[in-house]
N, C-alpha and C. Protein backbone atom coordinates (compact mmCIF):
# COMPACT_ATOMS: atom_id res chain seq x y z
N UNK A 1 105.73 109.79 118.87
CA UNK A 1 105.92 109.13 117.58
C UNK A 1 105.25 109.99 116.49
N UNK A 2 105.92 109.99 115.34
CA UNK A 2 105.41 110.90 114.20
C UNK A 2 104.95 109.77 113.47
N UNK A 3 103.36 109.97 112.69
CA UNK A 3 103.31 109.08 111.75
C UNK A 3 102.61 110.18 110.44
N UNK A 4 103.57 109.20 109.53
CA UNK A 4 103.39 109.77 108.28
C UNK A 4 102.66 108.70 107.20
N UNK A 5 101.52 109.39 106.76
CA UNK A 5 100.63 108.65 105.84
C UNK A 5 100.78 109.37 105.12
N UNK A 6 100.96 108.69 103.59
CA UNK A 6 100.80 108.85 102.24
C UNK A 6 99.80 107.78 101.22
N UNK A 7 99.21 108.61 100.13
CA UNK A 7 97.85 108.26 99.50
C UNK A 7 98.51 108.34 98.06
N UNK A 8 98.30 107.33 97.09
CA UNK A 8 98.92 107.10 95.60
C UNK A 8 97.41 107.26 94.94
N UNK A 9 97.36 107.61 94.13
CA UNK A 9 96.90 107.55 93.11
C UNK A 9 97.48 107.04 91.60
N UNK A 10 97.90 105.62 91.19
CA UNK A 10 98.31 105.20 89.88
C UNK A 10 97.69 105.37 88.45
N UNK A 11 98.31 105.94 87.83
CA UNK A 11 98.05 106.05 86.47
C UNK A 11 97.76 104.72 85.92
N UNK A 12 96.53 104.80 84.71
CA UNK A 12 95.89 103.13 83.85
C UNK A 12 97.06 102.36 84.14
N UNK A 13 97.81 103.14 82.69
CA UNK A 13 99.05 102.24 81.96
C UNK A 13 99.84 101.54 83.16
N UNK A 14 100.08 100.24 82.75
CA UNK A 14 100.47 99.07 83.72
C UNK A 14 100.29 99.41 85.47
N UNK A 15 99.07 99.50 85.37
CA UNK A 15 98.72 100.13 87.03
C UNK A 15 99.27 98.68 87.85
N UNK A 16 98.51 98.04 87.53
CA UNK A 16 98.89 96.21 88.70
C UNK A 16 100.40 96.73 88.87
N UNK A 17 100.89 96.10 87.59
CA UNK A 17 102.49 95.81 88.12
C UNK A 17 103.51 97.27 88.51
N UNK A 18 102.71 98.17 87.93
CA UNK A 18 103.81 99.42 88.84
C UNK A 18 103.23 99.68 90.49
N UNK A 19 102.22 99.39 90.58
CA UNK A 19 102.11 98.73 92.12
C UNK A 19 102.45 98.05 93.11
N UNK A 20 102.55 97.24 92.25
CA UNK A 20 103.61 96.03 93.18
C UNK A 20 105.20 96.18 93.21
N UNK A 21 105.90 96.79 92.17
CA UNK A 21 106.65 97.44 91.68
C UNK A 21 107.55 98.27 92.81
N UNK A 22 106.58 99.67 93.16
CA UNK A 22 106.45 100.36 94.25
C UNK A 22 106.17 99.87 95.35
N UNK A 23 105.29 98.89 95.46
CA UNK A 23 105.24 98.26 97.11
C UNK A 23 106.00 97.34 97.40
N UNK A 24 106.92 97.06 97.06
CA UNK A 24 107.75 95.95 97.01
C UNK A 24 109.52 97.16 96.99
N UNK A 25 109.46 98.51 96.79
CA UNK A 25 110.57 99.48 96.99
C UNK A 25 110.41 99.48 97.98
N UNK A 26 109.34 100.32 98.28
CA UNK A 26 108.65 101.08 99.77
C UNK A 26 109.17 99.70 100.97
N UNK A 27 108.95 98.55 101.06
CA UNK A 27 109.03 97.22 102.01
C UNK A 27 109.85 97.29 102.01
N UNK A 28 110.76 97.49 101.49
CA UNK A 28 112.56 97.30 101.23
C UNK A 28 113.61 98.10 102.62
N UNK A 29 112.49 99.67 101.90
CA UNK A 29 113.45 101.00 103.43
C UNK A 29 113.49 100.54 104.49
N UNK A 30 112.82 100.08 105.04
CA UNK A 30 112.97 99.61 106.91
C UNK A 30 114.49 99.50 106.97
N UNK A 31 114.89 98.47 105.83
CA UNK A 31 116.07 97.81 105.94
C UNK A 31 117.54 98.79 105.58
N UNK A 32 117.14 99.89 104.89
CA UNK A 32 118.05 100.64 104.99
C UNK A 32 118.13 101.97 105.12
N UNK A 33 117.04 102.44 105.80
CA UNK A 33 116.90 103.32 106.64
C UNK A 33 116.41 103.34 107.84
N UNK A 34 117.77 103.90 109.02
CA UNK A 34 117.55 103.49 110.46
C UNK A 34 116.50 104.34 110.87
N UNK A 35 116.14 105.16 110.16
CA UNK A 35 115.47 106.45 111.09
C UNK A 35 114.28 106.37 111.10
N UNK A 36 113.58 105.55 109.91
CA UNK A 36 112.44 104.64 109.80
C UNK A 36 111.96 103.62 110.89
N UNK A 37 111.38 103.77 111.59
CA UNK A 37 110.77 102.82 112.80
C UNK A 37 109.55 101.65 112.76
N UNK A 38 108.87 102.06 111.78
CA UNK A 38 108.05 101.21 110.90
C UNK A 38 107.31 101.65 109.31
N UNK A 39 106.85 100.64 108.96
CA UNK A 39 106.34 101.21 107.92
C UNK A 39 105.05 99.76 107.11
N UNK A 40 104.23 100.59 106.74
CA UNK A 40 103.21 99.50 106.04
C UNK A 40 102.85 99.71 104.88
N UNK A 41 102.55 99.04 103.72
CA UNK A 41 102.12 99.64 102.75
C UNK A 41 100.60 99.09 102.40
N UNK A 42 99.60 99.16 101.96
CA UNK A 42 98.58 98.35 101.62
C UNK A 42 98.06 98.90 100.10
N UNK A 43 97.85 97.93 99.20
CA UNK A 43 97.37 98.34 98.27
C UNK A 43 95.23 98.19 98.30
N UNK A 44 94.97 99.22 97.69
CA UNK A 44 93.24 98.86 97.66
C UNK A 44 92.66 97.78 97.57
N UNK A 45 91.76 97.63 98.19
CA UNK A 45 90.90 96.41 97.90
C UNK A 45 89.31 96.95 97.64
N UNK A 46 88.76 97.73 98.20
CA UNK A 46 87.40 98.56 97.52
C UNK A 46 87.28 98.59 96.14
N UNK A 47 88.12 99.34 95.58
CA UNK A 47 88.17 100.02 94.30
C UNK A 47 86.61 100.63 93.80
N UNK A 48 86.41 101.61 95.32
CA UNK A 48 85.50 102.72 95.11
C UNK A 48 85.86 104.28 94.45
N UNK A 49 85.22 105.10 94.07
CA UNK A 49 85.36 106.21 93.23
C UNK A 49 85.92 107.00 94.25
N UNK A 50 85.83 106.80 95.67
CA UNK A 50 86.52 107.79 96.45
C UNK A 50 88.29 106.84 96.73
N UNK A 51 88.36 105.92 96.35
CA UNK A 51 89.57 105.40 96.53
C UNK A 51 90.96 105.99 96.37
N UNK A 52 91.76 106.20 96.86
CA UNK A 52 93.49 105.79 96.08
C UNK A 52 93.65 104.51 96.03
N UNK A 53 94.34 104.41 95.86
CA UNK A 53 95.23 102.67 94.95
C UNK A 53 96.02 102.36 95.94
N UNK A 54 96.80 103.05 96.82
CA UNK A 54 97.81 102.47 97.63
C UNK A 54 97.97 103.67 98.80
N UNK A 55 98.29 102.92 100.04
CA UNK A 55 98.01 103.63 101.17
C UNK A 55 99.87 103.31 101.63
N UNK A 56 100.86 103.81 102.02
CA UNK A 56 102.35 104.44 103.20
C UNK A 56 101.37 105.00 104.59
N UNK A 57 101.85 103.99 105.66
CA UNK A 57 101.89 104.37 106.76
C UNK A 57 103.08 104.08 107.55
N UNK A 58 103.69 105.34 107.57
CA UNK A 58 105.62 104.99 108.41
C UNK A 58 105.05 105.64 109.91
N UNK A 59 105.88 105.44 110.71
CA UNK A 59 106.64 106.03 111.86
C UNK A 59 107.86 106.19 111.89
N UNK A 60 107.97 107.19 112.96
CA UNK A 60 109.77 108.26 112.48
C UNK A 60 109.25 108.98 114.37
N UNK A 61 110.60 108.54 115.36
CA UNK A 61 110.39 108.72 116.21
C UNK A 61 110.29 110.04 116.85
N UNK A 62 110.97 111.07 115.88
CA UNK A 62 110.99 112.89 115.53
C UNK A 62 110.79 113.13 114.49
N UNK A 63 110.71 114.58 113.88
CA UNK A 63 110.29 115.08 112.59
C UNK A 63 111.65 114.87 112.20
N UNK A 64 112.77 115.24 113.16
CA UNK A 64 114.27 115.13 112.52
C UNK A 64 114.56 113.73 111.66
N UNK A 65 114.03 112.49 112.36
CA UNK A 65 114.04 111.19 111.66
C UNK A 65 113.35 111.62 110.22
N UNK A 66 112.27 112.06 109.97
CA UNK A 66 111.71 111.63 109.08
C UNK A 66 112.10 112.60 107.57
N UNK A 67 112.94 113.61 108.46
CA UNK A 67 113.63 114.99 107.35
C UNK A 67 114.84 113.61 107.10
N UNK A 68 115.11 112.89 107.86
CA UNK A 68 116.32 112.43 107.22
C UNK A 68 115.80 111.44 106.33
N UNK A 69 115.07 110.74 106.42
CA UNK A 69 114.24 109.70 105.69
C UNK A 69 114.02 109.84 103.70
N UNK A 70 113.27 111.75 104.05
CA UNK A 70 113.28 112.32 103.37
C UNK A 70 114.15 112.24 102.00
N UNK A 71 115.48 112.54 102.48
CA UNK A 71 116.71 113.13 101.41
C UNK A 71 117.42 111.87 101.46
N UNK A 72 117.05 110.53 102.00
CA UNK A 72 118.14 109.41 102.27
C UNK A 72 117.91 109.45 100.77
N UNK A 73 119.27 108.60 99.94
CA UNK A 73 119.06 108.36 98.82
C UNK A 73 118.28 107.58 97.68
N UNK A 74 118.06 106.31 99.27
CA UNK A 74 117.09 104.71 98.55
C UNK A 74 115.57 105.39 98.63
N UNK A 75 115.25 106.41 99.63
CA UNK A 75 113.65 106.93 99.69
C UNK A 75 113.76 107.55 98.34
N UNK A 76 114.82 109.08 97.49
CA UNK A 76 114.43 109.37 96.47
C UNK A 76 114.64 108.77 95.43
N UNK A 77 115.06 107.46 95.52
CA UNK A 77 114.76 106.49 94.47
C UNK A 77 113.40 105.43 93.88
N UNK A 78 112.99 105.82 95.13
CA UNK A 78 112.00 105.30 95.42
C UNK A 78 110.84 106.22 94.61
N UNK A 79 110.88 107.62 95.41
CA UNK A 79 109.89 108.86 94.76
C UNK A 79 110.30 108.83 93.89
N UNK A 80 111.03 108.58 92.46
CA UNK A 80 111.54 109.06 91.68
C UNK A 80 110.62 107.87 90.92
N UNK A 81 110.41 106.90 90.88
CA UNK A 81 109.85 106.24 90.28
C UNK A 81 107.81 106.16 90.69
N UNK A 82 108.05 106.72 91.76
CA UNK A 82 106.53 107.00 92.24
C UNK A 82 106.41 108.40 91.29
N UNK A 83 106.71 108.77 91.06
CA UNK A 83 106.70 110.48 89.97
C UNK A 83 105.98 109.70 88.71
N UNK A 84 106.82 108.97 88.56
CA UNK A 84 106.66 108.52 87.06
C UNK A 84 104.96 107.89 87.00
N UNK A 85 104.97 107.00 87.93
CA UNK A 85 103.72 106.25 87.48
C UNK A 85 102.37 106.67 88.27
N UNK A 86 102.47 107.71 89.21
CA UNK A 86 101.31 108.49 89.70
C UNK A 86 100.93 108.91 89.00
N UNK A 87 99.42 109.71 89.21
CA UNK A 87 99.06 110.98 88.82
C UNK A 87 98.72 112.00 90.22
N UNK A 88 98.64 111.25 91.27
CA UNK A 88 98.54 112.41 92.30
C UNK A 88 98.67 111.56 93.82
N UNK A 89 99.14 112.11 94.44
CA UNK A 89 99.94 111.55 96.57
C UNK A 89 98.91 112.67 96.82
N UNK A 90 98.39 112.34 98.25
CA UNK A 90 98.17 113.16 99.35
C UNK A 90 98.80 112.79 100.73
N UNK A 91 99.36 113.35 101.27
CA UNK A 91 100.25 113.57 102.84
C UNK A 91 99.42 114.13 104.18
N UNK A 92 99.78 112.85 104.81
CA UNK A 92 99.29 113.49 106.33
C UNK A 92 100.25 113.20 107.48
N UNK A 93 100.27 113.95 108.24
CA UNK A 93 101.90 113.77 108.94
C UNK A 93 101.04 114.23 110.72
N UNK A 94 101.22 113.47 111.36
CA UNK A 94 100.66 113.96 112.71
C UNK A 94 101.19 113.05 113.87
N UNK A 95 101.64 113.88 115.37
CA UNK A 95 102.06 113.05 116.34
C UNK A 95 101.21 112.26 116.91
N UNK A 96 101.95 111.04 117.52
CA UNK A 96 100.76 110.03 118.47
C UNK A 96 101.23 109.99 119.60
């Protein structure tokens, strides 16, 4: 199993609701992407100085699943609006 974690960092301006916004896209893919095997999203609850704001943890049963995941169209609709209201993702991608 491949799991892929991703780390948000949200910009001030309307941080709450472009959060929920985005976590409420992200919950959506399971449903229309097969290649997706699971997926979680959690938003912070610390809100320490070492924090991000929102934590993606998928599984993708090959890297091939998750290249397709990638370019599906509802995921870059998804990034496309995560562009906008970030200021910075970090990626970790490793087999289990």
């Amino acid at each position: 199993m491949l799991v892929h974690i991703v780390m948000f960092q949200f910009k001030d301006e309307n941080k709450e609701a472009n959060m929920a916004r985005v976590k409420e896209m992200l919950e959506a893919l399971p449903s229309k992407i097969n290649t997706l095997h699971s997926m979680e999203v959690g938003i912070d609850i610390s809100r320490s100085e070492r924090s991000f704001d929102m934590a993606l943890v998928s599984q993708f049963e090959e890297q091939a699943a998750l290249d397709v995941y990638a370019i599906h169209p509802a995921h870059l609709e998804v990034v496309s609006v995560i562009k906008e209201v970030t200021l910075l993702s970090k990626v970790v991608d490793y087999i289990q």
